[in-house]
C-alpha atoms as a PDB file:
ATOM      1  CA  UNK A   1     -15.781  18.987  26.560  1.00  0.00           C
ATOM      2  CA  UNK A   2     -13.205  17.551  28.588  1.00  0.00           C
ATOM      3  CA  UNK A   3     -10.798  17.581  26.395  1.00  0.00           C
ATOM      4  CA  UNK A   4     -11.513  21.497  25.590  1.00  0.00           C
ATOM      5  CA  UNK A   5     -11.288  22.007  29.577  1.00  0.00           C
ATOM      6  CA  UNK A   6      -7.869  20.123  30.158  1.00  0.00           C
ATOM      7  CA  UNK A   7      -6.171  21.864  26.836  1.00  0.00           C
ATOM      8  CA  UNK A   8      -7.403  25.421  28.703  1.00  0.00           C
ATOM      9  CA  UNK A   9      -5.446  24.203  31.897  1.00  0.00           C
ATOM     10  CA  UNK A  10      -2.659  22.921  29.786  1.00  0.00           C
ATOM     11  CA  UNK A  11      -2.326  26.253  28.023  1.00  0.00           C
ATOM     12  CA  UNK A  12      -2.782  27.963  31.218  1.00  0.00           C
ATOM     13  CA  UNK A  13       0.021  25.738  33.373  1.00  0.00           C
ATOM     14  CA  UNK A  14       2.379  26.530  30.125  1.00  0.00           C
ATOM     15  CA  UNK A  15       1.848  29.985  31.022  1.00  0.00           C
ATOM     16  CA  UNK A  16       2.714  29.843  34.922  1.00  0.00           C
ATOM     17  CA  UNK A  17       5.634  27.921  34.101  1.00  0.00           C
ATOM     18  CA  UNK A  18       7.241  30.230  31.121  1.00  0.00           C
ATOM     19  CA  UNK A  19       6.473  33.209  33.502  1.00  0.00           C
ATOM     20  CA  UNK A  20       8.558  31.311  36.397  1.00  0.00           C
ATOM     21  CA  UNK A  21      11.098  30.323  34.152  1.00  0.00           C
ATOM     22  CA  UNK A  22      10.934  33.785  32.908  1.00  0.00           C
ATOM     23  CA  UNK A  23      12.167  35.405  35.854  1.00  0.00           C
ATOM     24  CA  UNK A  24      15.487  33.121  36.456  1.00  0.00           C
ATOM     25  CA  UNK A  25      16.643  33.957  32.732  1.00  0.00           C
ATOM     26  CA  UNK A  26      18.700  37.008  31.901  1.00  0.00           C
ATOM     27  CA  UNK A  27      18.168  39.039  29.327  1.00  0.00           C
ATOM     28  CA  UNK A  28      21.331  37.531  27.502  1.00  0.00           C
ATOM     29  CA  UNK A  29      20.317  34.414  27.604  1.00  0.00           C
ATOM     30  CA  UNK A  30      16.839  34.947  26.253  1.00  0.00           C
ATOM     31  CA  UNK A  31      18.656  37.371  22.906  1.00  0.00           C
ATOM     32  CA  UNK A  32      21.156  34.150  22.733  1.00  0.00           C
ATOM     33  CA  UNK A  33      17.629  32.010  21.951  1.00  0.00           C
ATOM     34  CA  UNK A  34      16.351  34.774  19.696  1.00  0.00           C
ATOM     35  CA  UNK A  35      13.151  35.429  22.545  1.00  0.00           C
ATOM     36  CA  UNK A  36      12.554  38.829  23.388  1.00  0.00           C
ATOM     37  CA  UNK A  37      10.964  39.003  27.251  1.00  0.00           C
ATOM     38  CA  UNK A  38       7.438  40.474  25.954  1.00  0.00           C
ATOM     39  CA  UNK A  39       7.667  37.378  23.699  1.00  0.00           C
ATOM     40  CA  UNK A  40       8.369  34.455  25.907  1.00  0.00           C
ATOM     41  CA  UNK A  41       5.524  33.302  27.294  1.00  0.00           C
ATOM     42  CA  UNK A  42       3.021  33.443  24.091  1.00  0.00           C
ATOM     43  CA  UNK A  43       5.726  31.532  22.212  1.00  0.00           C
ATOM     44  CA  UNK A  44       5.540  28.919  24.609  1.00  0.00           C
ATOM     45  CA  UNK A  45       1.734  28.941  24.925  1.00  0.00           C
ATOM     46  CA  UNK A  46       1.793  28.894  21.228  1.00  0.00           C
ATOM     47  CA  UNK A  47       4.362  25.898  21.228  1.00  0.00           C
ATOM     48  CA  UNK A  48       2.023  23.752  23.340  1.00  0.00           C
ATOM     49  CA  UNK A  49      -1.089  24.749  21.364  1.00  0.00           C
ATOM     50  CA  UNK A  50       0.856  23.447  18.396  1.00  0.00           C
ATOM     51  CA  UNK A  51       1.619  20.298  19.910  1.00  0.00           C
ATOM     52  CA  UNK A  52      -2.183  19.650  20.405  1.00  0.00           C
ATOM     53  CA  UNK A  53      -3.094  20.650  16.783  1.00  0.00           C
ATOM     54  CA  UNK A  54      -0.212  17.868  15.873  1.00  0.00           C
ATOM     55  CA  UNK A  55      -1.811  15.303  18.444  1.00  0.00           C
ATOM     56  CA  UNK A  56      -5.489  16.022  16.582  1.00  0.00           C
ATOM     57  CA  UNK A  57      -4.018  15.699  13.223  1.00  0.00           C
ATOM     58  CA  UNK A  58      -2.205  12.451  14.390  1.00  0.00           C
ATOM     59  CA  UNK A  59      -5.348  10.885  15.344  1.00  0.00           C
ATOM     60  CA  UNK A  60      -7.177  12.026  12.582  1.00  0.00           C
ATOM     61  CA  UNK A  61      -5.162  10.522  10.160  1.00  0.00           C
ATOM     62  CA  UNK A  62      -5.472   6.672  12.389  1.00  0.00           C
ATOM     63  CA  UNK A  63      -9.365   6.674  12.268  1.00  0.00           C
ATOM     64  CA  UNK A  64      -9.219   7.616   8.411  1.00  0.00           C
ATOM     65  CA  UNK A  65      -6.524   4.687   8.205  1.00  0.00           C
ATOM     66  CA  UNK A  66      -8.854   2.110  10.173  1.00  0.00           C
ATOM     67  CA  UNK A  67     -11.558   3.151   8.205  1.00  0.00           C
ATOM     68  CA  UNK A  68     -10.043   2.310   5.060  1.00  0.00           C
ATOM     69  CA  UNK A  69      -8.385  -0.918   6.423  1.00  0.00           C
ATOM     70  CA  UNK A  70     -11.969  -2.164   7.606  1.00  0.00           C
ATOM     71  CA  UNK A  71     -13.177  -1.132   4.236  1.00  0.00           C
ATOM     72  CA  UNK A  72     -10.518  -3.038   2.431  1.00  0.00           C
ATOM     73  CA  UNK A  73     -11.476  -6.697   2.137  1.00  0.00           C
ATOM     74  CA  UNK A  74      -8.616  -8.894   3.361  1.00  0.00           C
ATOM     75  CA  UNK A  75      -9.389 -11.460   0.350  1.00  0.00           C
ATOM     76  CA  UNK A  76      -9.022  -9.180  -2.035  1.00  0.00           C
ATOM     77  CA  UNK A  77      -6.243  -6.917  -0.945  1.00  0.00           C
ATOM     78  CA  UNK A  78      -3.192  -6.774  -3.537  1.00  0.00           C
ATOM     79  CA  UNK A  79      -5.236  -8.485  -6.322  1.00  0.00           C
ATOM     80  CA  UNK A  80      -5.719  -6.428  -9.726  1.00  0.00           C
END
């Protein structure tokens, strides 16, 4: 639940910062990174909402690799 809650304000802060950053850039600059304005700030809402998916798949991927570690008896490990 926690975790849910400071992903929301994550998202959120992403949001107050594109829209900040948003009004310093010109509209060249933003074309020269291939962003339209409209655009902007979901892409980089989407970007950090990525990165979390990434983090959760990261993890996911250590407890299935402890699992099978533990599960592995160190004795027997490399014999055929």
């Amino acid at each position: 639940m926690l975790r849910k809650i400071y992903r929301a304000i994550a998202v959120g802060q992403a949001a107050v910062a594109a829209n900040r950053l948003l009004q310093t850039v010109s509209d060249r600059q933003l074309d020269d990174m291939g962003i339209s304005r409209s655009d902007f700030v979901q892409e980089c809402m989407n970007k950090v909402i990525a990165d979390f998916a990434a983090q959760d798949a990261s993890e996911a991927n250590k407890s299935v690799r402890n699992m099978i570690n533990h599960m592995i008896n160190p004795n027997l490990a490399g014999a055929v």
